[in-house]
Protein backbone atom coordinates (compact mmCIF):
# COMPACT_ATOMS: atom_id res chain seq x y z
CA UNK A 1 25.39 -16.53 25.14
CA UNK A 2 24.16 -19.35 27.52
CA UNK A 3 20.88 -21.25 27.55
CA UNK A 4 18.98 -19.26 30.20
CA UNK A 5 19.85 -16.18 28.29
CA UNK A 6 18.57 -17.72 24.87
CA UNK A 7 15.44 -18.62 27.20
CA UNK A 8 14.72 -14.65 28.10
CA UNK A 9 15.22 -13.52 24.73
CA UNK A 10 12.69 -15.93 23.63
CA UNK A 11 10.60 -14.85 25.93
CA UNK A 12 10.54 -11.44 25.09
CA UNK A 13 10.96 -11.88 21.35
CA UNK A 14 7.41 -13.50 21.92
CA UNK A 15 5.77 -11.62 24.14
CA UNK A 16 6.67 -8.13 21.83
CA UNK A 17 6.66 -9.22 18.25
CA UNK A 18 3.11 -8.60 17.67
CA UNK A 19 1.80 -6.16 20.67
CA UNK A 20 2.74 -2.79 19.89
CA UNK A 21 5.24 -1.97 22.15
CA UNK A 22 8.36 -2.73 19.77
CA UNK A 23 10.11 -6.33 20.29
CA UNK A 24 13.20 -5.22 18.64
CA UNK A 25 13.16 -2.34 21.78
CA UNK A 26 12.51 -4.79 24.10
CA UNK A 27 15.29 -7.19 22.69
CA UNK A 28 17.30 -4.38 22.86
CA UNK A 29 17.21 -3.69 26.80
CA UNK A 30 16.50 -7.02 27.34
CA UNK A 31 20.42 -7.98 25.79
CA UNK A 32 21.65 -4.67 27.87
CA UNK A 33 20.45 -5.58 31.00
CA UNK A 34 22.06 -9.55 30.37
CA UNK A 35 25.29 -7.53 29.74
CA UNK A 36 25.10 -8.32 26.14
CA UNK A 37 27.09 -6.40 23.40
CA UNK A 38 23.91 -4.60 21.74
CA UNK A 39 25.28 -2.99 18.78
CA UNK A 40 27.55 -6.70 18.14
CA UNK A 41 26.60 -7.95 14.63
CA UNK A 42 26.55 -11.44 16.11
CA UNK A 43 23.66 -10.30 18.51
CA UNK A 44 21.88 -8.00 15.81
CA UNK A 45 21.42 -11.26 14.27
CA UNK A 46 20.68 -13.59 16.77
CA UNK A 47 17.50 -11.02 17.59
CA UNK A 48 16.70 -11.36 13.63
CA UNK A 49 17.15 -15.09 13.80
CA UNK A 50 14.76 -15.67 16.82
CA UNK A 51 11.83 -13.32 15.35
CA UNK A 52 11.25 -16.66 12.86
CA UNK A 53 10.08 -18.59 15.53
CA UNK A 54 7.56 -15.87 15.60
CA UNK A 55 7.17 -15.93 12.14
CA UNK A 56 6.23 -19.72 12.41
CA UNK A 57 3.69 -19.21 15.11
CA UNK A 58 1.83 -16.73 12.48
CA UNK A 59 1.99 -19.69 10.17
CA UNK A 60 0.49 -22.17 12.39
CA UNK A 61 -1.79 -19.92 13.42
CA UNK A 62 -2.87 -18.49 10.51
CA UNK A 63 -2.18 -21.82 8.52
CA UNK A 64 -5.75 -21.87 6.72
CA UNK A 65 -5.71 -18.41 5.79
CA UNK A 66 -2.08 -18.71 4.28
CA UNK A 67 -3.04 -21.87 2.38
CA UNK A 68 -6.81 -20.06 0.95
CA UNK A 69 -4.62 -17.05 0.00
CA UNK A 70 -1.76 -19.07 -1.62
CA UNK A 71 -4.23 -20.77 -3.55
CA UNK A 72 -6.39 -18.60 -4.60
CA UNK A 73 -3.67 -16.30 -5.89
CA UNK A 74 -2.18 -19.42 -7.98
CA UNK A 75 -5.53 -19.80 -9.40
CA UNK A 76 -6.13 -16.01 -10.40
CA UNK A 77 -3.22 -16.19 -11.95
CA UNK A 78 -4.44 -18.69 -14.86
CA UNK A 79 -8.65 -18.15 -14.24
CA UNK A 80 -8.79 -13.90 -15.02
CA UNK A 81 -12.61 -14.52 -13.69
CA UNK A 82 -11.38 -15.45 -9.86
CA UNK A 83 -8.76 -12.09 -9.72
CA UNK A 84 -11.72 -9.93 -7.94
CA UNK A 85 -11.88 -12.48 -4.66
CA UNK A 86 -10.38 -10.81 -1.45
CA UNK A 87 -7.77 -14.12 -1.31
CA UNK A 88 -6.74 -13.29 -4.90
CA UNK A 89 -5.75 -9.74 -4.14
CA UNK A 90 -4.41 -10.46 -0.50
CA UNK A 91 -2.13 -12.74 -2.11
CA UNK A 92 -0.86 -9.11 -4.13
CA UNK A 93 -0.96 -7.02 -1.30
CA UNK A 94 0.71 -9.03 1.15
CA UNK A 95 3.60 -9.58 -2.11
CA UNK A 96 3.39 -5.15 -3.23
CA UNK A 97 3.33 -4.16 0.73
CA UNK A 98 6.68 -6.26 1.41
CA UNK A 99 8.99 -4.82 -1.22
CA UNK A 100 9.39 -1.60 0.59
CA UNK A 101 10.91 -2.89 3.66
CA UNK A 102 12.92 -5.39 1.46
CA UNK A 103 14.60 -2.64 -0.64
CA UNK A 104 15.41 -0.20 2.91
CA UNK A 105 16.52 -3.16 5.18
CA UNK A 106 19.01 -4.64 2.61
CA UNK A 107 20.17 -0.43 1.90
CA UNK A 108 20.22 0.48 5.55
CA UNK A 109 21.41 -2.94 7.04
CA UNK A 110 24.75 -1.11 8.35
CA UNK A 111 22.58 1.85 9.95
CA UNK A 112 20.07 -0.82 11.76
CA UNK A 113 22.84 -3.26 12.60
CA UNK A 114 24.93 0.57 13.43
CA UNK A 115 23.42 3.55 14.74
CA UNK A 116 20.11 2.72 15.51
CA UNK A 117 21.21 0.05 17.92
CA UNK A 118 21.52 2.84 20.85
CA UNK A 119 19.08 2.96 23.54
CA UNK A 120 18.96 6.35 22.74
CA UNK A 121 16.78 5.46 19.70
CA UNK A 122 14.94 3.06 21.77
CA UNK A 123 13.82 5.37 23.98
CA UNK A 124 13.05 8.30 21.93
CA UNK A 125 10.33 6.22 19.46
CA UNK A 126 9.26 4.28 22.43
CA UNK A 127 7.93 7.97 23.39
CA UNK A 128 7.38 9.80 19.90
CA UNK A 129 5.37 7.18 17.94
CA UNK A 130 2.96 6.49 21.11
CA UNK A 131 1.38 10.19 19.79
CA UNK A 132 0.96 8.51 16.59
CA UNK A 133 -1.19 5.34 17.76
CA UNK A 134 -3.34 7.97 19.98
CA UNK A 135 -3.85 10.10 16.79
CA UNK A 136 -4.36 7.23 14.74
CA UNK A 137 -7.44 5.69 17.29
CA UNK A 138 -8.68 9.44 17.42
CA UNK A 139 -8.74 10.04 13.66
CA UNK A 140 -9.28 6.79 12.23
CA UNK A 141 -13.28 6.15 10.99
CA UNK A 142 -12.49 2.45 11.00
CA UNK A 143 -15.51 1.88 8.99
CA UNK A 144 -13.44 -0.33 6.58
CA UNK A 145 -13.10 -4.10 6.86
CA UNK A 146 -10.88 -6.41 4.93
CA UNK A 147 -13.26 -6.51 1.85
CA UNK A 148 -12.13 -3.10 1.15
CA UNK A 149 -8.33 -3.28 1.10
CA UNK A 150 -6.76 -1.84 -1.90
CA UNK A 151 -3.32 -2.05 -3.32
CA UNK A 152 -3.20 1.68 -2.36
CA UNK A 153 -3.68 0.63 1.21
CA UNK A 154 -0.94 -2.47 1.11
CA UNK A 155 1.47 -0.26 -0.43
CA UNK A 156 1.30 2.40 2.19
CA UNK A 157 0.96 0.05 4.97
CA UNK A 158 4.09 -1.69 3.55
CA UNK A 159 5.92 1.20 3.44
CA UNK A 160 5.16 1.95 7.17
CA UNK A 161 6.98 -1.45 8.10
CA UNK A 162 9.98 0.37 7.03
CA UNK A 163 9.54 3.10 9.99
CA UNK A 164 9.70 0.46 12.48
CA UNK A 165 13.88 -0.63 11.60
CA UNK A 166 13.96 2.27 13.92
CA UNK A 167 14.37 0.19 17.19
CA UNK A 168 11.35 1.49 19.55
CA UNK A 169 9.12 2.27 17.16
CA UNK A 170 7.37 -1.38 16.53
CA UNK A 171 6.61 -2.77 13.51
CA UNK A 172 3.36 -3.96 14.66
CA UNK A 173 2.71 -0.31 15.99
CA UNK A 174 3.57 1.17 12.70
CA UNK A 175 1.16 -1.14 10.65
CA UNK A 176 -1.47 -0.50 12.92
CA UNK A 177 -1.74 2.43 13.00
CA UNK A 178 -1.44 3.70 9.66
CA UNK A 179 -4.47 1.38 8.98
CA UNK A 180 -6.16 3.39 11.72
CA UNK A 181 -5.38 6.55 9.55
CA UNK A 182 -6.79 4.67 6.29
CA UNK A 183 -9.69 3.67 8.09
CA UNK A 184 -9.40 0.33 8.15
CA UNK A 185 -11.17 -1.04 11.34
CA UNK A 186 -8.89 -2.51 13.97
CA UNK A 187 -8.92 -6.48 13.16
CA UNK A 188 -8.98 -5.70 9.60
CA UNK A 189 -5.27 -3.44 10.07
CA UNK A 190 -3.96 -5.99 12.44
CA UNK A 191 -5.29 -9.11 10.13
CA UNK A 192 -2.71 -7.49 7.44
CA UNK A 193 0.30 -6.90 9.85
CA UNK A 194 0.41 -10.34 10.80
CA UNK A 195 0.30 -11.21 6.99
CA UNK A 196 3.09 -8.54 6.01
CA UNK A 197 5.13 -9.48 8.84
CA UNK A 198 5.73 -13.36 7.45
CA UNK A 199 7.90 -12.33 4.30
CA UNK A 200 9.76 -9.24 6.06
CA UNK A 201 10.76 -11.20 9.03
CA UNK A 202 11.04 -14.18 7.30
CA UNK A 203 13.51 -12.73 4.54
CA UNK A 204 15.22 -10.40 7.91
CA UNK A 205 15.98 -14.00 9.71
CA UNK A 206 17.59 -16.06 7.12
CA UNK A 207 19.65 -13.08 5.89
CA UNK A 208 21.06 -12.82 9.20
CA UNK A 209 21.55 -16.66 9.48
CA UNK A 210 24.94 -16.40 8.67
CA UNK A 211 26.23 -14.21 11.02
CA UNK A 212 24.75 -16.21 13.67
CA UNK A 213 26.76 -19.22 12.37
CA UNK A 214 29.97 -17.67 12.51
CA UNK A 215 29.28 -15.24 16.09
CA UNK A 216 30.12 -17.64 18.66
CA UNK A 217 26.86 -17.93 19.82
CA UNK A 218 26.31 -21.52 18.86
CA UNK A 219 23.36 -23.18 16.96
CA UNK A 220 22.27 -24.65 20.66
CA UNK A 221 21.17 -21.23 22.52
CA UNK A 222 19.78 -19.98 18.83
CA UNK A 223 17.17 -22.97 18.59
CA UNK A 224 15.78 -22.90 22.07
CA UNK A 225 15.48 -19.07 21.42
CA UNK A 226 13.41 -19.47 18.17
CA UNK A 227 11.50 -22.26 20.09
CA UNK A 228 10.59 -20.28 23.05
CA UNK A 229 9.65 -17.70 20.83
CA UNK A 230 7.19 -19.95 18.56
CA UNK A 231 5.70 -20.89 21.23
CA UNK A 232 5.23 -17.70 23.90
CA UNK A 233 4.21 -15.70 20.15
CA UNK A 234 1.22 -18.07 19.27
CA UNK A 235 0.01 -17.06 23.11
CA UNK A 236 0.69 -13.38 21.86
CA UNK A 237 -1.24 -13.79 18.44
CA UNK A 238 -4.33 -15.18 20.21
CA UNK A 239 -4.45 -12.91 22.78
CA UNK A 240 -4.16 -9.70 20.75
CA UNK A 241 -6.42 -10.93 18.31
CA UNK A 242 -9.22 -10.90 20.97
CA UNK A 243 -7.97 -7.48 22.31
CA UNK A 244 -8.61 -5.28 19.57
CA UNK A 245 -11.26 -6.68 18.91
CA UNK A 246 -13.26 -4.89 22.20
CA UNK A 247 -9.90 -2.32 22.87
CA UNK A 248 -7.88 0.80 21.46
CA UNK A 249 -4.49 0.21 21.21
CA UNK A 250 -4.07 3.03 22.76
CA UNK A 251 -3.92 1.04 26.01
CA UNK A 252 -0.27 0.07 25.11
CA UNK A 253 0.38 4.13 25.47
CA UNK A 254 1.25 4.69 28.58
CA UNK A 255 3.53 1.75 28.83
CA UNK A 256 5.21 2.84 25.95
CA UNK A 257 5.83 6.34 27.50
CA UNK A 258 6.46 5.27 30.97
CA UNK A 259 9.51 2.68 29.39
CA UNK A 260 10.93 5.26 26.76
CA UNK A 261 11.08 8.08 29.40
CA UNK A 262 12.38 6.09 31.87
CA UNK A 263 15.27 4.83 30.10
CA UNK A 264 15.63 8.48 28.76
CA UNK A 265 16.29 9.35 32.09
CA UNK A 266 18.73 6.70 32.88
CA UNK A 267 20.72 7.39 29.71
CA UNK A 268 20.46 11.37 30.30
CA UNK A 269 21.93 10.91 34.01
CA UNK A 270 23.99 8.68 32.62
CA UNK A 271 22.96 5.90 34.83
CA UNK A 272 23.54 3.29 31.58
CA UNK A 273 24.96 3.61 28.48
CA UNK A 274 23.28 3.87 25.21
CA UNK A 275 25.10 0.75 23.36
């Protein structure tokens, strides 16, 4: 891999992360297009590696919130009378919600890294879970803000996470919308993807470290990825922050189904191959 291609990736590792439109999709076509061997274990985890410069712009961004949560939870654990504040629990939630996708990525690591690294896959969620975000804005009260999270609701919504290892599907998406479904309002169910994203993709980056190291791909072309990222995702983070707050996500829809049925199309007429 060479520096401008490191560059794209970053690019699009930023831009994707956090919209719901599937950054490991993206990556995905994004590697195919380069001429990149998509279902190589070296590339599966350079695309893990470079979603923690994402992670790090979540950080930054989110830095006060992290640090209130962190402490607060610290402190309920020794002061019984501060385990009802929202920081207290969040601290739980965002710990409950990312066991699920812990426990499935480290089972199914040779099916992710495998099988579902076909364009096939891409394509197919790309198309299928855009009906899920529409029925999730259509039947979702959203008269539910942050106060009134639950361990019921970071459990589910962690276990959602685990849907989106299917390539096209987004994890962002996923998270979303199934706090749509629980009625969580829109900033509230985005708030908690950005927090449940930090320890899966944090824990999904380092674990792949290692087969970064010994890929070929060289340490050079894997930091200015992760930078790029960091720095094109805090853009990202911003900007969708605002856009819930005043829009549906079911404006991502018809990009999602114009994409994943036109590389349907290309793989069907066999126009590209699927890996």
């Amino acid at each position: 891999m060479n520096y401008l291609e490191a560059v794209i990736l970053g690019v699009v590792e930023g831009l994707t992360e956090f919209l719901p439109v599937s950054s490991t999709g993206h990556l995905t076509i994004a590697e195919k297009v380069l001429g990149l061997p998509i279902d190589d274990d070296g590339i599966t985890a350079f695309t893990a590696v470079i979603q923690m410069g994402a992670i790090a712009a979540v950080i930054v961004y989110f830095f006060k919130d992290i640090v209130r949560i962190v402490t607060s939870w610290f402190r309920g654990l020794v002061r019984p009378e501060l385990r009802g504040k929202l920081d207290y629990r969040m601290g739980w939630y965002v710990i409950v919600g990312s066991i699920p996708i812990g426990v499935v990525g480290l089972l199914a690591k040779d099916v992710i890294s495998g099988p579902l690294r076909s364009l096939w896959w891409v394509g197919g969620a790309l198309v299928v879970w855009s009906g899920v975000m529409v029925l999730a804005e259509r039947l979702g009260r959203q008269d539910r803000s942050e106060k009134r999270l639950s361990m019921r609701d970071a459990v589910i919504i962690g276990a959602a996470q685990c849907i989106a290892l299917i390539p096209g599907v987004s994890r962002s998406g996923a998270t979303i919308s199934t706090g749509l479904l629980l009625n969580l309002d829109r900033v509230s169910a985005t708030r908690l993807s950005f927090f449940l994203s930090i320890p899966a993709l944090t824990a999904a980056g380092l674990f792949e470290l290692k087969d970064v190291a010994g890929s070929g791909i060289g340490a050079g072309p894997t930091i200015v990825g992760t930078v790029v990222s960091f720095v094109v995702a805090y853009a990202s983070i911003a900007w969708l922050l605002r856009f819930v707050a005043h829009h549906t996500i079911v404006a991502f829809v018809p990009y999602r189904v114009v994409l994943g049925g036109l590389l349907l199309a290309l793989l069907a007429f066999e126009v590209i191959s699927a890996t």
